[in-house]
C-alpha atoms as a PDB file:
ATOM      1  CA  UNK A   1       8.879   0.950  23.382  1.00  0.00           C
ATOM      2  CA  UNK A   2       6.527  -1.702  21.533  1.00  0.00           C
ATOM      3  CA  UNK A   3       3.941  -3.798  22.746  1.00  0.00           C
ATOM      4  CA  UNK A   4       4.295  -6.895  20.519  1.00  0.00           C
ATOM      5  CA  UNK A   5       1.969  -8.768  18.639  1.00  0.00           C
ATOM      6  CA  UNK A   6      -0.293  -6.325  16.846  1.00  0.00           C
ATOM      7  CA  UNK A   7       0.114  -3.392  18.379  1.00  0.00           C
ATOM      8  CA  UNK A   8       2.713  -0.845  19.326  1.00  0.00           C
ATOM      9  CA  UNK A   9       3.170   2.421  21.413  1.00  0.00           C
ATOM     10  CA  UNK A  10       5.141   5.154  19.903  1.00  0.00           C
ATOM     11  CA  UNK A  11       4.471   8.056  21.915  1.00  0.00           C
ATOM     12  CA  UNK A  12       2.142   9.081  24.833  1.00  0.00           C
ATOM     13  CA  UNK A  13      -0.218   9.967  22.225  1.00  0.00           C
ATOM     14  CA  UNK A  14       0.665   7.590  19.053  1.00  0.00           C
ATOM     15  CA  UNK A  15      -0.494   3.960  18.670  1.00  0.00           C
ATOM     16  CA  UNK A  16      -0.072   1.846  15.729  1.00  0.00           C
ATOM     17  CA  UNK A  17      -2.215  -1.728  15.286  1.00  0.00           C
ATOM     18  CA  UNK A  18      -1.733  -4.562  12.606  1.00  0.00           C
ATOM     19  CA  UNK A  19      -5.071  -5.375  10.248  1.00  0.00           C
ATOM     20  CA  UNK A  20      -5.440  -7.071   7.363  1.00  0.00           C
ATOM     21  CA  UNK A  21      -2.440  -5.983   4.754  1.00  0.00           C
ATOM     22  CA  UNK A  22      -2.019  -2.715   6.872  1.00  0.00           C
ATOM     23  CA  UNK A  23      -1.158  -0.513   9.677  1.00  0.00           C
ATOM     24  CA  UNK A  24      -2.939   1.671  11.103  1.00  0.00           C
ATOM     25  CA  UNK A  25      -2.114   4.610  13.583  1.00  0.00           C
ATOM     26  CA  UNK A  26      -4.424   5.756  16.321  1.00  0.00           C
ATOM     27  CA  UNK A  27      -4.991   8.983  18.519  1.00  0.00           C
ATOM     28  CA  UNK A  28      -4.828   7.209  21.979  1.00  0.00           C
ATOM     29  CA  UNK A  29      -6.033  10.369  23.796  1.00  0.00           C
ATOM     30  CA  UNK A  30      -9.122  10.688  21.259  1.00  0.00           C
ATOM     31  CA  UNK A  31      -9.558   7.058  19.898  1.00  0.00           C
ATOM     32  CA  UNK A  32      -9.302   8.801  16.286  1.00  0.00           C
ATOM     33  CA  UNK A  33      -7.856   7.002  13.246  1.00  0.00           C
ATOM     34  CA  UNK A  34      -5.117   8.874  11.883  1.00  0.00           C
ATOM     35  CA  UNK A  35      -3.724   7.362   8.858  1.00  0.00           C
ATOM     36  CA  UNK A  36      -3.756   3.841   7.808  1.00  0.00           C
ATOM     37  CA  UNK A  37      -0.798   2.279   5.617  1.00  0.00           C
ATOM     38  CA  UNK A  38      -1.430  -0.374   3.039  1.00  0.00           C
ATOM     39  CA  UNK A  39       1.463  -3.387   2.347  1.00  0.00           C
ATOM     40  CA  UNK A  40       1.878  -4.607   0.028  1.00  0.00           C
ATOM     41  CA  UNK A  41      -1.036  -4.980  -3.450  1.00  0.00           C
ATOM     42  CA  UNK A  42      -4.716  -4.588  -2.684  1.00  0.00           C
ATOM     43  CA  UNK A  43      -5.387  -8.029  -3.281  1.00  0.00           C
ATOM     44  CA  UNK A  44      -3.071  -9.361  -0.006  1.00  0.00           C
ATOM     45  CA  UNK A  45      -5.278  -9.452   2.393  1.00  0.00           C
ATOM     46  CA  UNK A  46      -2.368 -10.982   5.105  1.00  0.00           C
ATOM     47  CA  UNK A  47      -2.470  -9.716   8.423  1.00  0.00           C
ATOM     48  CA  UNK A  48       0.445  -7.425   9.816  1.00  0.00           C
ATOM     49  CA  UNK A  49       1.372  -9.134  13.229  1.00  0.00           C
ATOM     50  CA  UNK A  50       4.522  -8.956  15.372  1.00  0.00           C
ATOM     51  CA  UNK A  51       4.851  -4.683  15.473  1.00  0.00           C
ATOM     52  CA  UNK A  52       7.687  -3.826  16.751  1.00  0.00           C
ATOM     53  CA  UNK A  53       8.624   0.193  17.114  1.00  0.00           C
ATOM     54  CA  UNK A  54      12.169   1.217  16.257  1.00  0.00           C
ATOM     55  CA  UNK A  55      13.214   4.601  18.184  1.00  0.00           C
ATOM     56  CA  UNK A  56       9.627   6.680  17.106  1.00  0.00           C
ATOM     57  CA  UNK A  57      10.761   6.832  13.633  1.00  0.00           C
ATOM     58  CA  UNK A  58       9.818   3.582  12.095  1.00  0.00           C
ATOM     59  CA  UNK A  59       7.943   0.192  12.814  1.00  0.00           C
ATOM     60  CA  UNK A  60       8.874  -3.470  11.170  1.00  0.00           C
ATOM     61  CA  UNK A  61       6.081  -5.923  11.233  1.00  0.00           C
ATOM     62  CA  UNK A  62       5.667  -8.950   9.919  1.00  0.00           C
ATOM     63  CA  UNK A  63       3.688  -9.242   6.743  1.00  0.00           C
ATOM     64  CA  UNK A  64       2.677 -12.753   5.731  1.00  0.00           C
ATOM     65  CA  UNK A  65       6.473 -14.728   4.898  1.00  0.00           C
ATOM     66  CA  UNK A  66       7.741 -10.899   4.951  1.00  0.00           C
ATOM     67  CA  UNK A  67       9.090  -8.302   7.265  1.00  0.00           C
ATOM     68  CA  UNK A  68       7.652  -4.723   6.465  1.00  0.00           C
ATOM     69  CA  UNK A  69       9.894  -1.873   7.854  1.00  0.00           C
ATOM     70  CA  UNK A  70       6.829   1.461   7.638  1.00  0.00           C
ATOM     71  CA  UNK A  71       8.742   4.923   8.647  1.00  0.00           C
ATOM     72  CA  UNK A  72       5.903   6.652  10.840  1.00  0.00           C
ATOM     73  CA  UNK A  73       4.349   9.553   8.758  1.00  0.00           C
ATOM     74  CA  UNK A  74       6.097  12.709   9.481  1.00  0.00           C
ATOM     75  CA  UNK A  75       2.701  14.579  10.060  1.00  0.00           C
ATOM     76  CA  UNK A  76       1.920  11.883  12.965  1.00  0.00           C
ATOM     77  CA  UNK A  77       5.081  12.454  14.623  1.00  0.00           C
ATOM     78  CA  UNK A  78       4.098  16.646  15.690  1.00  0.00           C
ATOM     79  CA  UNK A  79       1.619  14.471  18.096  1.00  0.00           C
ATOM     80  CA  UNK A  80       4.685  13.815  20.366  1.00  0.00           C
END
């Protein structure tokens, strides 16, 4: 189930939000930064935007003129 634009739910307890050339995936119960993803080279500073979860395993956002598919880090998924 996604939220669009730049954020998405995966789980009860997993949210992911678009920044500038990443992703980054939250805690919702704590408010604690898990992990953050980079796309793309350091020196892209384009915003991820349109995040749109695929069945808990991955997310595709769009990345600048790109789509970015990010699988969700195995270690966030033992949240659920």
């Amino acid at each position: 189930m996604g939220c669009g634009a730049s954020l998405g739910v995966i789980s009860d307890n997993l949210l992911v939000t678009g920044g500038q050339g990443c992703v980054s995936f939250w805690d919702i119960g704590y408010g604690d930064l898990l992990q953050t993803v980079y796309l793309g080279k350091s020196n892209e500073s384009q915003p991820a935007r349109q995040i749109l979860v695929l069945e808990n395993a991955a997310i595709v956002c769009n990345f600048g003129s790109e789509l970015s598919l990010v699988y969700v880090p195995s270690v966030l998924e033992k949240l659920d």
